[in-house]
C-alpha atoms as a PDB file:
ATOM      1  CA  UNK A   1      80.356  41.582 126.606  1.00  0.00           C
ATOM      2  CA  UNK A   2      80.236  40.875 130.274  1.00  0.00           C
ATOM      3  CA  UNK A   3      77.908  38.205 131.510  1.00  0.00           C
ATOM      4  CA  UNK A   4      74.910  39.504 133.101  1.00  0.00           C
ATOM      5  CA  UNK A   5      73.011  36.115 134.225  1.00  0.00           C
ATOM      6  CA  UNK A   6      74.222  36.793 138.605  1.00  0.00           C
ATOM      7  CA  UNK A   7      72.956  40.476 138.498  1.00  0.00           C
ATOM      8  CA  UNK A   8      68.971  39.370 139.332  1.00  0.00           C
ATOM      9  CA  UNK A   9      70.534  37.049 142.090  1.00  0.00           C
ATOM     10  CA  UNK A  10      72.354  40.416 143.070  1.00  0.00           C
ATOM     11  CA  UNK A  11      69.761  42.789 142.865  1.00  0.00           C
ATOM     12  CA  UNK A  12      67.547  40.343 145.588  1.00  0.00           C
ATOM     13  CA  UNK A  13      70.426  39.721 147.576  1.00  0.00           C
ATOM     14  CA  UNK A  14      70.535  43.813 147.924  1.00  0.00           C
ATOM     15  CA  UNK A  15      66.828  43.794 148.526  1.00  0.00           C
ATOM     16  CA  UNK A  16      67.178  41.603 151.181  1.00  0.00           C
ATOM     17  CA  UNK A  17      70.236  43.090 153.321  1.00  0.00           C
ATOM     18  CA  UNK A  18      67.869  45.971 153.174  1.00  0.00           C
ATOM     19  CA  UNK A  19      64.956  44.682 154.607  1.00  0.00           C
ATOM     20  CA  UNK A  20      67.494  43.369 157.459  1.00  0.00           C
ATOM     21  CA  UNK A  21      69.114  46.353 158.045  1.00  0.00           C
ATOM     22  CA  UNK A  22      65.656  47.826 158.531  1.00  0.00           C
ATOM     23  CA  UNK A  23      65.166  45.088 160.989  1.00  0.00           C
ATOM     24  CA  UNK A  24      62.714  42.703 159.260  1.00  0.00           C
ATOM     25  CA  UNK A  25      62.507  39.294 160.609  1.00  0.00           C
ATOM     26  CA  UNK A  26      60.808  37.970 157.742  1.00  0.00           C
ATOM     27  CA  UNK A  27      64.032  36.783 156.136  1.00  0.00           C
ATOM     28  CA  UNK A  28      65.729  35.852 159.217  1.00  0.00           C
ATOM     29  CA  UNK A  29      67.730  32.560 157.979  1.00  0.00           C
ATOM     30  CA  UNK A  30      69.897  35.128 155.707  1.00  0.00           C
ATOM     31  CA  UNK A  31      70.923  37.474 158.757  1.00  0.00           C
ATOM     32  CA  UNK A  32      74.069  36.462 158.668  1.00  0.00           C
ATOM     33  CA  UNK A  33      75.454  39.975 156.512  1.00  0.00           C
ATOM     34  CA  UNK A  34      74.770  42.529 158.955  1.00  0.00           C
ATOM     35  CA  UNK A  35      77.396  44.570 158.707  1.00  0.00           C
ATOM     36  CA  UNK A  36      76.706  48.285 158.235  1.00  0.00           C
ATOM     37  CA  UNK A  37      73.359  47.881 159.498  1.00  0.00           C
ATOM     38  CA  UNK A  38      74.326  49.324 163.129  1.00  0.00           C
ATOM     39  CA  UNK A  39      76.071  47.417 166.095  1.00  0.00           C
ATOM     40  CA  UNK A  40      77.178  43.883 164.846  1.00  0.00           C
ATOM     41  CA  UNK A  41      78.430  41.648 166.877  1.00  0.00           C
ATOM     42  CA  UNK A  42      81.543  38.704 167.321  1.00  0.00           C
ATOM     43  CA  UNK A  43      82.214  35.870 169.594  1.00  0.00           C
ATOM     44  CA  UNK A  44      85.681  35.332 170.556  1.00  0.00           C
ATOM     45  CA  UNK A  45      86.886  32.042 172.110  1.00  0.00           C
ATOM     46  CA  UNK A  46      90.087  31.834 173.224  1.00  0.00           C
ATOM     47  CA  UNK A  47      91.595  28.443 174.852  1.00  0.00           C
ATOM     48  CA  UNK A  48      94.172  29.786 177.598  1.00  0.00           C
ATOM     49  CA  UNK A  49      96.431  28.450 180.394  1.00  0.00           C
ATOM     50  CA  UNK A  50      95.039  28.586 183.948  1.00  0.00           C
ATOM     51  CA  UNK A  51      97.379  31.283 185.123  1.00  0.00           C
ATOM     52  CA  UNK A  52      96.362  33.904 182.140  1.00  0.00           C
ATOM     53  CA  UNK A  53      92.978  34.215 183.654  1.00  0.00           C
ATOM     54  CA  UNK A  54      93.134  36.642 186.234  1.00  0.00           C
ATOM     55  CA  UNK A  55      95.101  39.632 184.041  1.00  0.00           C
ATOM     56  CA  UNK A  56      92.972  38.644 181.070  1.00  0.00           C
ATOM     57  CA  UNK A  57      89.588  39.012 183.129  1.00  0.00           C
ATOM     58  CA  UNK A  58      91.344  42.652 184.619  1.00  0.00           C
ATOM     59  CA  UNK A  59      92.165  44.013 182.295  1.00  0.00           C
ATOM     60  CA  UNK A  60      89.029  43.676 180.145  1.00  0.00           C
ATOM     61  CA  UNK A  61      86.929  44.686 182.710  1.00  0.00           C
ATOM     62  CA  UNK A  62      89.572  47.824 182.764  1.00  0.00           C
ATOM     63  CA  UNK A  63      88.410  48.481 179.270  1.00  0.00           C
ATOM     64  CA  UNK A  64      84.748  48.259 179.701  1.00  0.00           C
ATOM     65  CA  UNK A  65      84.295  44.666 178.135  1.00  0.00           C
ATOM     66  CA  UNK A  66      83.196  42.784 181.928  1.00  0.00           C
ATOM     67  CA  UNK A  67      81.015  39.901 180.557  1.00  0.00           C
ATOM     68  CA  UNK A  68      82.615  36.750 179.491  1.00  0.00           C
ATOM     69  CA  UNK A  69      81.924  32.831 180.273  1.00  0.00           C
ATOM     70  CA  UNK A  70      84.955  30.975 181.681  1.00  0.00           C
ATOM     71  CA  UNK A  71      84.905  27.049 181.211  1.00  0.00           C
ATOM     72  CA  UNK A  72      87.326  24.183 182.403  1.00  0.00           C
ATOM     73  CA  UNK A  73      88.240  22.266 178.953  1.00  0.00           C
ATOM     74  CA  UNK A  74      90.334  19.522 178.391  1.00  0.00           C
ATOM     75  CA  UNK A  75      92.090  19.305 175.264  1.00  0.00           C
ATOM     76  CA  UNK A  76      95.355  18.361 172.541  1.00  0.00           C
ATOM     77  CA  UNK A  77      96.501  20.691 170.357  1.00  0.00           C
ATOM     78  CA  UNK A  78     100.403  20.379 168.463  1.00  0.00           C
ATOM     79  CA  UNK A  79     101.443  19.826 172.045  1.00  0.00           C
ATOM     80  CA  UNK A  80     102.112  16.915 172.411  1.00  0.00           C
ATOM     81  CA  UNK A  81     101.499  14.599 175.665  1.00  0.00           C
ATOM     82  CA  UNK A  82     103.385  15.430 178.368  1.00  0.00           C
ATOM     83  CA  UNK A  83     105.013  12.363 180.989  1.00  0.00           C
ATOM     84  CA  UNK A  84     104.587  13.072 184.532  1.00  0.00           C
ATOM     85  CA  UNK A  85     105.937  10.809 187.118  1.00  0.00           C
ATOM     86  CA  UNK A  86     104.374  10.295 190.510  1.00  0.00           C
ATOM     87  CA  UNK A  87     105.880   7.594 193.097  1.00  0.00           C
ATOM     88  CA  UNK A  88     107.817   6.048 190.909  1.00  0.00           C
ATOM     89  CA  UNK A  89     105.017   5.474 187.975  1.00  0.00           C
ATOM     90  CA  UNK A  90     105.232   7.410 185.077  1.00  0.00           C
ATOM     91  CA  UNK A  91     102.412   8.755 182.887  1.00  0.00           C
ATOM     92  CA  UNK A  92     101.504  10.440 179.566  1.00  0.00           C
ATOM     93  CA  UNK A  93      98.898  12.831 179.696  1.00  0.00           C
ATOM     94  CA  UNK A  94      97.506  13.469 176.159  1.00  0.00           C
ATOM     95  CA  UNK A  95      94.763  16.040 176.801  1.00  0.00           C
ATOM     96  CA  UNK A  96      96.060  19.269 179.005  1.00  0.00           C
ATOM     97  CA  UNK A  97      93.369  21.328 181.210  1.00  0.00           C
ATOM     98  CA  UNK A  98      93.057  24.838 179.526  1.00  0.00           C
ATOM     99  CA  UNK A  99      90.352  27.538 180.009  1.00  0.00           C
ATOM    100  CA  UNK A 100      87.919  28.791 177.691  1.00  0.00           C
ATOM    101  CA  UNK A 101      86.728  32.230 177.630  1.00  0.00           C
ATOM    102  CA  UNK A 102      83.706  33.355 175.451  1.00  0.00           C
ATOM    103  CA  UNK A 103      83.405  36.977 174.803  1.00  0.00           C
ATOM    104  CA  UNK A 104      80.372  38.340 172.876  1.00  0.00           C
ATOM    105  CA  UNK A 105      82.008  41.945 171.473  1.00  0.00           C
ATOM    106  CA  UNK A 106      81.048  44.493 169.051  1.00  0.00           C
ATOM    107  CA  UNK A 107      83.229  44.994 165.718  1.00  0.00           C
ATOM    108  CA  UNK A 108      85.140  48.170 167.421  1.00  0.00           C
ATOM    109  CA  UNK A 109      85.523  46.390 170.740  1.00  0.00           C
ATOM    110  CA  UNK A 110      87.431  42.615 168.652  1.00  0.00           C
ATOM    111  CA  UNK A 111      90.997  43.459 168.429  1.00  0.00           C
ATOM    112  CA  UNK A 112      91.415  45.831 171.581  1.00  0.00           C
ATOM    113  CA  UNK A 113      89.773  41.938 173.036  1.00  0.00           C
ATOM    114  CA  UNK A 114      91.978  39.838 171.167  1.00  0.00           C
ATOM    115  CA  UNK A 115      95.182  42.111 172.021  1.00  0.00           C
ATOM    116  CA  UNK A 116      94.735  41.903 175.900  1.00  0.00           C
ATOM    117  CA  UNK A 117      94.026  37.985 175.663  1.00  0.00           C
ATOM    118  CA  UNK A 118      97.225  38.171 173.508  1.00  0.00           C
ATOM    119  CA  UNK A 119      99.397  39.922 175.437  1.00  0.00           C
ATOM    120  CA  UNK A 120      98.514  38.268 178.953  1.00  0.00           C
ATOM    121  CA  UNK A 121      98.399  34.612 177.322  1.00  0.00           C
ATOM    122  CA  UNK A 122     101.470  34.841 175.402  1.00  0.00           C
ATOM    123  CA  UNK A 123     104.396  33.143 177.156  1.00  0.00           C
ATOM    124  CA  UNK A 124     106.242  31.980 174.108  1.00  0.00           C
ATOM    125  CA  UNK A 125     106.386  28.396 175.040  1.00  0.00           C
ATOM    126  CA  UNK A 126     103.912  25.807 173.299  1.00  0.00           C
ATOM    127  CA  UNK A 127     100.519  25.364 174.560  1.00  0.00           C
ATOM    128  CA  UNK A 128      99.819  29.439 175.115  1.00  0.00           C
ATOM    129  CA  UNK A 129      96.506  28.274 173.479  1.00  0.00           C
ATOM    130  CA  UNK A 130      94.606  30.029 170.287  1.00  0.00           C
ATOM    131  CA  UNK A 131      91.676  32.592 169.890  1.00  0.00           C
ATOM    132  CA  UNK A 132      89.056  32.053 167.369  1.00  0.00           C
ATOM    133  CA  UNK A 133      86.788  34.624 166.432  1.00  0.00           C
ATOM    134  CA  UNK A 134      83.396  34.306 164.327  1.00  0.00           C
ATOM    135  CA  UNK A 135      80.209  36.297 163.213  1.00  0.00           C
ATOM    136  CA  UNK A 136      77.532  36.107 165.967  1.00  0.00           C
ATOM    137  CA  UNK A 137      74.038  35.606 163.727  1.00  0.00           C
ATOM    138  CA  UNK A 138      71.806  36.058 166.421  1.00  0.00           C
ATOM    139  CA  UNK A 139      71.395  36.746 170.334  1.00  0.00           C
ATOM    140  CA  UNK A 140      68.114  36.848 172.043  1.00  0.00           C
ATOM    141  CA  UNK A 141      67.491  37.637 176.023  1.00  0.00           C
ATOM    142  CA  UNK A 142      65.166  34.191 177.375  1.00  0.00           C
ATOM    143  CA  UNK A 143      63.974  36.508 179.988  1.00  0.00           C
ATOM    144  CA  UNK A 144      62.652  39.486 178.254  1.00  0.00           C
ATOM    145  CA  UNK A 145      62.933  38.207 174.624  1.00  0.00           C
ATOM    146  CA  UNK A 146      65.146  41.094 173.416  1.00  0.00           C
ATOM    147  CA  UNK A 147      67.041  40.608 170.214  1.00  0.00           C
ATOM    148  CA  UNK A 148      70.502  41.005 168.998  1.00  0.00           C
ATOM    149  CA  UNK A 149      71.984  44.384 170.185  1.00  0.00           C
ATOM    150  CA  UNK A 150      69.357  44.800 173.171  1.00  0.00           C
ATOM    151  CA  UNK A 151      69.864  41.186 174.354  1.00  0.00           C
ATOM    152  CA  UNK A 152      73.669  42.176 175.069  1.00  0.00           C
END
């Protein structure tokens, strides 16, 4: 006989998603399972070299996805330091400049994103970078005070 202790849990946990895809704030800390319940939304970072940025930025405003944030990082990955020599002194330099871009897209919109970062980033040598992508819970406008899709 199959255990039925979970199924209450279940049966709330149902409950709730619906009362969030009707767009109750009530149970806001949970909104992290929003899919089906219209437009969600992802945040893709991607850590790229300094020359990628121009064809990445192009092309994605090509496609319709303009808005991103562009930040100067420093940082070590599996490559390791590199020496450079200047006048005769030599020195290792453990953390490499990289960009990072932050893309808010919708779930359609992710791998057409991560495909032009991909194909303009990829050299083939080590230190192209990496692209991380991850649910986005919550976005809200400061000037208006829109929510989620709106505030986009």
């Amino acid at each position: 006989m199959p255990d039925r202790s979970d199924q209450p849990v279940q049966i709330a946990l149902k409950i709730v998603r619906a009362e969030l895809c009707r767009g109750d704030r009530k149970y806001g800390a949970l909104r992290g399972d929003r899919r089906g319940c219209g437009q969600h939304r992802q945040k893709i970072e991607a850590y790229i070299r300094h020359e990628a940025l121009e064809a990445i930025r192009s092309e994605l405003y090509a496609i319709g996805l303009p808005s991103m944030s562009v930040s100067d990082v420093l940082g070590a990955g599996r490559q390791a330091g590199i020496v450079e020599h200047y006048r005769g002194a030599s020195e290792v330099l453990h953390l490499r400049p990289k960009l990072r871009l932050d893309l808010v897209v919708s779930d359609e919109d992710v791998e057409r994103a991560i495909q032009v970062i991909l194909t303009h980033a990829r050299s083939g040598e080590i230190g192209d970078g990496k692209v991380f992508v991850w649910d986005l819970e919550r976005a809200v406008r400061i000037r208006t005070g829109e929510l989620d899709g709106d505030a986009l």
